[in-house]
C-alpha atoms as a PDB file:
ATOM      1  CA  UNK A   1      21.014 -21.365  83.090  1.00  0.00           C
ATOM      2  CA  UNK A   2      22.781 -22.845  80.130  1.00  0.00           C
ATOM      3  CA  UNK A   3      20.852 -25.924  78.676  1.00  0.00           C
ATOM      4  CA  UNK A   4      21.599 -29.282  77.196  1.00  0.00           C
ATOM      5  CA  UNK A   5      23.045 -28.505  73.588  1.00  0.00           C
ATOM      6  CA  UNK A   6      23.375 -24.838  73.748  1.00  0.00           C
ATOM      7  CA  UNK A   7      26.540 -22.597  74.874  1.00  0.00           C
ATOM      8  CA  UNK A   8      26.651 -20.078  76.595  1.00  0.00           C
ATOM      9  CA  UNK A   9      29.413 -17.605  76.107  1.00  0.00           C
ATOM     10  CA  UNK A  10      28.352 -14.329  78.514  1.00  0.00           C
ATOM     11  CA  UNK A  11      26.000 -14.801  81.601  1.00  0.00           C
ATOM     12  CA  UNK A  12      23.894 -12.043  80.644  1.00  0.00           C
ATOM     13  CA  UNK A  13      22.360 -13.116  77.570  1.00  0.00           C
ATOM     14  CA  UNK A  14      20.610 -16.831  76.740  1.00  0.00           C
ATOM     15  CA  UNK A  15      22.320 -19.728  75.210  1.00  0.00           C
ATOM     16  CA  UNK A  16      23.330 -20.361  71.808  1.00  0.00           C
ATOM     17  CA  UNK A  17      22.688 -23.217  69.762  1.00  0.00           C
ATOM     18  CA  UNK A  18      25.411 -25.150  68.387  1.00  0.00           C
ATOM     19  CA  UNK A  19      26.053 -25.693  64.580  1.00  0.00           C
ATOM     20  CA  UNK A  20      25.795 -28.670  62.915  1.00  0.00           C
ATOM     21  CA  UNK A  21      29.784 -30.533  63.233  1.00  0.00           C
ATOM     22  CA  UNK A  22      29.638 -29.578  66.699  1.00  0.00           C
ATOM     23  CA  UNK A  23      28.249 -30.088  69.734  1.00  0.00           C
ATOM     24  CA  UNK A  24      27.688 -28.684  73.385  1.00  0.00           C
ATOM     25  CA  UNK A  25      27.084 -30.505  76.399  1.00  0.00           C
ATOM     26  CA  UNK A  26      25.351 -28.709  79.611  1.00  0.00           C
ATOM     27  CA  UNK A  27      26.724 -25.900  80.924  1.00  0.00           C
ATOM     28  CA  UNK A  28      28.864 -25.287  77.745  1.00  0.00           C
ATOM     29  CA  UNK A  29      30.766 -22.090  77.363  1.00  0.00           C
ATOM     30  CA  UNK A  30      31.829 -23.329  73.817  1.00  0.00           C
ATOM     31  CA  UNK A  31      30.402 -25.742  71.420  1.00  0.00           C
ATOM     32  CA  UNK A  32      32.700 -28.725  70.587  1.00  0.00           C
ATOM     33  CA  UNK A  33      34.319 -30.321  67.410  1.00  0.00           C
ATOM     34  CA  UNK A  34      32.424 -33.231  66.628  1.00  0.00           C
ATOM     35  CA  UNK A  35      35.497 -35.675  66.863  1.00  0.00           C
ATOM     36  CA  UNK A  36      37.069 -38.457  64.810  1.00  0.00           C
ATOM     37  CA  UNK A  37      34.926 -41.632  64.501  1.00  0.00           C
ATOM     38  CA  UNK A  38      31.842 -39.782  64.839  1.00  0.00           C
ATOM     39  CA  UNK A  39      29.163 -37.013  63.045  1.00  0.00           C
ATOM     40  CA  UNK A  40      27.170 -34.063  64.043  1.00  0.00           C
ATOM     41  CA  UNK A  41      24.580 -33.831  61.873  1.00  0.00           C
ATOM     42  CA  UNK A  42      22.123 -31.242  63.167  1.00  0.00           C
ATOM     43  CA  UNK A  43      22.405 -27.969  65.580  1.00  0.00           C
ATOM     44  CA  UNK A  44      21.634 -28.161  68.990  1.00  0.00           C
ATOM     45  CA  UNK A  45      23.447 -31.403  69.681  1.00  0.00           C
ATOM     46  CA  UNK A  46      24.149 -32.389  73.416  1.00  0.00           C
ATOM     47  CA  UNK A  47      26.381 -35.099  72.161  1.00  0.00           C
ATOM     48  CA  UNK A  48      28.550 -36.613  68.980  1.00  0.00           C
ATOM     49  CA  UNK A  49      27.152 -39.375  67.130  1.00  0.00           C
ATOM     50  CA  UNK A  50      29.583 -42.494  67.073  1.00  0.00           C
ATOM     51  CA  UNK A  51      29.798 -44.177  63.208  1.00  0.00           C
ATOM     52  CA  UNK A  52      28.371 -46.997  62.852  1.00  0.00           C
ATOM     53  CA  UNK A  53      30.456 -50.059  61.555  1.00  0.00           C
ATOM     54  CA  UNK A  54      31.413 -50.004  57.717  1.00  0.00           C
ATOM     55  CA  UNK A  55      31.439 -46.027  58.323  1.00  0.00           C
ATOM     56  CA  UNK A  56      34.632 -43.886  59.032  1.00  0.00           C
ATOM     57  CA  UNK A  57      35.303 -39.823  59.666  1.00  0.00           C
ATOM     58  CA  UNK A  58      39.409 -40.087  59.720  1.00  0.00           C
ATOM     59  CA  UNK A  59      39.596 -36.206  61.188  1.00  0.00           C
ATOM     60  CA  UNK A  60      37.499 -33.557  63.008  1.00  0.00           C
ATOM     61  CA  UNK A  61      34.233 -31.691  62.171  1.00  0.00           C
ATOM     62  CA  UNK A  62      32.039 -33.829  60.359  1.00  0.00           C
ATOM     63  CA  UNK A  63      28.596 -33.688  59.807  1.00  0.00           C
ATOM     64  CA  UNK A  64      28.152 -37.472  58.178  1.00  0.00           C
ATOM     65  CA  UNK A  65      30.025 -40.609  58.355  1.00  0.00           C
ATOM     66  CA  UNK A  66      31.737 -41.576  55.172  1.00  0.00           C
ATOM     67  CA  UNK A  67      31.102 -45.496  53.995  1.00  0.00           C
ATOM     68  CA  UNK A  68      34.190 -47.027  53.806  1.00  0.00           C
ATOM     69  CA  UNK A  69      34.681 -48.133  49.775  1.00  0.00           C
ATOM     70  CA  UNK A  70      34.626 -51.477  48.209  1.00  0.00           C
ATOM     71  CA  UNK A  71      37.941 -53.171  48.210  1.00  0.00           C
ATOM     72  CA  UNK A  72      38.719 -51.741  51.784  1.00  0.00           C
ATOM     73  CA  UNK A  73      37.657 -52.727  55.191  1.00  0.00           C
ATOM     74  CA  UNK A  74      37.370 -49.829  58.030  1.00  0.00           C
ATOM     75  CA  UNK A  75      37.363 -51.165  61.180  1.00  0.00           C
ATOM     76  CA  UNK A  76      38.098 -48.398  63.524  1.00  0.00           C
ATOM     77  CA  UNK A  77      35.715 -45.713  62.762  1.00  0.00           C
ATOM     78  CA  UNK A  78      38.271 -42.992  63.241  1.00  0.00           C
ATOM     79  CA  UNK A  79      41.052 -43.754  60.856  1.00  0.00           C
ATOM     80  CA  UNK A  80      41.624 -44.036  57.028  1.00  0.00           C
ATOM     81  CA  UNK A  81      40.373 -47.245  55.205  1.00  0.00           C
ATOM     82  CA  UNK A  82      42.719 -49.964  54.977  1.00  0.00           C
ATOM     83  CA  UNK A  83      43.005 -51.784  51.615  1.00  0.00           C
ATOM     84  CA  UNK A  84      41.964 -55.707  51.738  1.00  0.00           C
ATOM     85  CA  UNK A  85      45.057 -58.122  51.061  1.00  0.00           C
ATOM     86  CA  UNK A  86      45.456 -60.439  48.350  1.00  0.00           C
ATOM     87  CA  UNK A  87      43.185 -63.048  48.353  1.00  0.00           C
ATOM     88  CA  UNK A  88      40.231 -61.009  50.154  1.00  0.00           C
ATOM     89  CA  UNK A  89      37.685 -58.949  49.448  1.00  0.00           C
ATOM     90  CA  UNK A  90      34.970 -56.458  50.425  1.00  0.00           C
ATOM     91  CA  UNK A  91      32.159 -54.971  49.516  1.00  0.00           C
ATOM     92  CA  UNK A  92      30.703 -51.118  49.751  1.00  0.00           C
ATOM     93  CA  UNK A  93      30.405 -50.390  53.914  1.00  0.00           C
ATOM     94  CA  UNK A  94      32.560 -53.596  55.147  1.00  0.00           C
ATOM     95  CA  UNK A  95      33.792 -53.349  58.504  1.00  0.00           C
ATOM     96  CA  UNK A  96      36.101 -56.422  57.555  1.00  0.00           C
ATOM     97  CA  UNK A  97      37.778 -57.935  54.761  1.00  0.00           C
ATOM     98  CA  UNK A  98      36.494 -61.375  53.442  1.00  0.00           C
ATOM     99  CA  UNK A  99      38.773 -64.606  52.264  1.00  0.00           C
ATOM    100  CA  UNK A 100      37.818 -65.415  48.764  1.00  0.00           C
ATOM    101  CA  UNK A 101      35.770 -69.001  48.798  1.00  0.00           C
ATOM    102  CA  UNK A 102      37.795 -71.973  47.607  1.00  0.00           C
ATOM    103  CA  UNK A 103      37.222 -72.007  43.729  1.00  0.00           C
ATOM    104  CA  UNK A 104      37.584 -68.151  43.158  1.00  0.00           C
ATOM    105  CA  UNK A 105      40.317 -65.718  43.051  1.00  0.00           C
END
């Protein structure tokens, strides 16, 4: 019987662990591209891992989230970083952009 985070591509011989970027849920007969917006970081994973916010993976297959940079906000874990407008800011892992305080620029 195929397990939890295994696959299990011929009936007559016992699952195979996944790599890490992918995963395989129960009764797998493949493992599965860890998707956009989320990491695999370790083998044998039932599941992907969503990114947390201030985090981004814009494409498949990755094994860590990337923290978004300063000067950007990411706030959809599965697309590119989007550059704060004038008159904002943000620091290293911002989800959002911040309006400058009255008396700065």
């Amino acid at each position: 019987m195929c397990v939890l985070s295994r696959r299990c591509p011929n009936k007559d011989s016992g699952p195979l662990p996944c790599p890490n970027t992918t995963y395989g849920p129960g009764g797998s007969l493949d493992c599965q591209v860890c998707p956009a917006g989320s990491h695999c970081p370790s083998a044998k994973l039932s599941t992907h891992i969503p990114c947390r916010n201030g985090t981004y993976t814009d494409s498949e297959g990755h094994d860590e989230c990337i923290q978004c940079p300063a000067g950007f906000k990411c706030p959809n874990p599965a697309t590119s970083p989007v550059s704060c407008e004038n008159g904002t800011f943000s620091f290293l892992g911002s989800s959002q952009c911040t309006i400058c305080p009255a008396g700065y620029r």
